[in-house]
Protein backbone atom coordinates (compact mmCIF):
# COMPACT_ATOMS: atom_id res chain seq x y z
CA UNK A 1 0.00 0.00 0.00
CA UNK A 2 2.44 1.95 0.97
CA UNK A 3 4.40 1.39 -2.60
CA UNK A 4 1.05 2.39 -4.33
CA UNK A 5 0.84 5.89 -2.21
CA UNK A 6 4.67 6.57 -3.18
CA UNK A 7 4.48 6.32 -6.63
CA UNK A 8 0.74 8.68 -6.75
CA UNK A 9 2.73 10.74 -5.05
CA UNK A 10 5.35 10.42 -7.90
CA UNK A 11 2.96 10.38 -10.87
CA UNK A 12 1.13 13.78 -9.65
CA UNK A 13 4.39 15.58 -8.93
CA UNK A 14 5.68 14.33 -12.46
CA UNK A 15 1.98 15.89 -13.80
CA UNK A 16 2.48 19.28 -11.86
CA UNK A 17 5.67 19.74 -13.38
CA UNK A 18 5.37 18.65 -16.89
CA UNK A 19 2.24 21.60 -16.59
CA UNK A 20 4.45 23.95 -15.07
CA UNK A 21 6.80 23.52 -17.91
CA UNK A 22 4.56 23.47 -20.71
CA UNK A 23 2.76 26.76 -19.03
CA UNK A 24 6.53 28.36 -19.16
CA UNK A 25 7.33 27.38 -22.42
CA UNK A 26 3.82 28.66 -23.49
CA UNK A 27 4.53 32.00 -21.80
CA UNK A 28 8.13 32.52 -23.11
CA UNK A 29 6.87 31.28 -26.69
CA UNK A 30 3.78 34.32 -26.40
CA UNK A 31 6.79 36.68 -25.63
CA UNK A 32 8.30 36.21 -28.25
CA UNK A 33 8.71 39.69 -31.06
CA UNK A 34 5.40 38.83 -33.51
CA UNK A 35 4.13 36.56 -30.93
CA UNK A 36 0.37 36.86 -29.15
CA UNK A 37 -1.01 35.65 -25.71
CA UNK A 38 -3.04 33.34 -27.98
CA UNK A 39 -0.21 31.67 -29.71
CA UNK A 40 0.84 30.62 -25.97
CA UNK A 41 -2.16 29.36 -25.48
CA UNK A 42 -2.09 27.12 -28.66
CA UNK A 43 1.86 25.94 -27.71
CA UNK A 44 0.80 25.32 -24.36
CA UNK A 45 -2.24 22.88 -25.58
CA UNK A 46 0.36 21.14 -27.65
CA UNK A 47 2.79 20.88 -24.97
CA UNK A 48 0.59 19.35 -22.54
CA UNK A 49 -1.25 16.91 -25.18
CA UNK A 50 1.70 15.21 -26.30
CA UNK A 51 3.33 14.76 -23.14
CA UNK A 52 0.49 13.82 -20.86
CA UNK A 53 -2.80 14.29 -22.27
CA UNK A 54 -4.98 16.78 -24.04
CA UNK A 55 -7.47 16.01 -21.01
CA UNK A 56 -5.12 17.98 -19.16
CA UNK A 57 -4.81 20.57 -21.50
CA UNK A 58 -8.52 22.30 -21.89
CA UNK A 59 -8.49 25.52 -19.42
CA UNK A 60 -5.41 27.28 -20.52
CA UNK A 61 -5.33 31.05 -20.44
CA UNK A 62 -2.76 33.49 -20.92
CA UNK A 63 -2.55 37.38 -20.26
CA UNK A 64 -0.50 40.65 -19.74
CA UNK A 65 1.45 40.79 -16.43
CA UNK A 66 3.83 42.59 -14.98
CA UNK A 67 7.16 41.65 -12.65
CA UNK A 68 9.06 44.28 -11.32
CA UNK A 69 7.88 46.84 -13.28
CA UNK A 70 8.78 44.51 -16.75
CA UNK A 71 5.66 43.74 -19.16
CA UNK A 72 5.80 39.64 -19.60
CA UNK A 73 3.06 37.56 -20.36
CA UNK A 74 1.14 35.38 -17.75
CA UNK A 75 0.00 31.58 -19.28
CA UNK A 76 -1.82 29.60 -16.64
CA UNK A 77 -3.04 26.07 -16.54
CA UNK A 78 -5.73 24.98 -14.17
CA UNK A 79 -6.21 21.08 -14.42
CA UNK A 80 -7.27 17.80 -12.81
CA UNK A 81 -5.35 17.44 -9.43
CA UNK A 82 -4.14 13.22 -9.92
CA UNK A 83 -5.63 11.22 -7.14
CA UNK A 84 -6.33 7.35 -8.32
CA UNK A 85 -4.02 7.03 -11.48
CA UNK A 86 -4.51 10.49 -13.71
CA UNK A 87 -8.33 10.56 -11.91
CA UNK A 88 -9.18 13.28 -8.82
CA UNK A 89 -9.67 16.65 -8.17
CA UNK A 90 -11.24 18.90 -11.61
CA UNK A 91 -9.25 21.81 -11.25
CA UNK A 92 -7.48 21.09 -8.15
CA UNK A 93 -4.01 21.76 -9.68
CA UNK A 94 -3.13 25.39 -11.05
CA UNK A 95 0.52 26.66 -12.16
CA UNK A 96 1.77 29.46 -14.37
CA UNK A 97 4.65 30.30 -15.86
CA UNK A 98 5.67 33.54 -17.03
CA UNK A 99 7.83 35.51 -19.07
CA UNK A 100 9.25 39.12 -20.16
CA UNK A 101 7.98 40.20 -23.19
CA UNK A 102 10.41 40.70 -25.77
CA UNK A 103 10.85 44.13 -27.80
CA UNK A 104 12.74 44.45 -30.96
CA UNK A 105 14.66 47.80 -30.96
């Protein structure tokens, strides 16, 4: 039993950070010179469909932030928290990732 609750443990942390990475990626992709907060949104989707599943992948947003004064974009992923196998919690698990948004000249 105990085995079982270890690797849960393991298989939610490895969902919260493949998120957390495709949110990132998303953001720094949407801050990118000809990029839009939509585009981040779309990379995002793509991210998180091909590396878990696009169940995971269907409330994505993204938006203008700022950090320390810096304009950077804001994606955010809110999805199913893993409980029993990739089963649980509907939007118990939200990350974002961020970046500065890049300026040509």
């Amino acid at each position: 039993m105990l085995a079982l609750a270890v690797v849960q443990l393991a298989l939610a942390l490895h969902v919260r950070n493949t998120l957390l990475d495709a949110a990132a990626e998303g953001a720094r992709y949407a801050a990118l010179a000809g990029s839009s907060a939509g585009d981040g949104v779309v990379r995002t989707k793509d991210l998180i469909g091909a590396a878990i599943s696009t169940d995971f992948a269907t409330d994505v947003t993204a938006g203008s932030t700022s950090i320390a004064g810096v304009p950077a974009i804001e994606v955010t992923v809110r999805a199913t928290l893993p409980v029993i196998g990739l089963l649980g919690f509907e939007r118990g698990l939200e990350v974002s990732g961020h970046a500065a948004i890049e300026a040509i000249g």
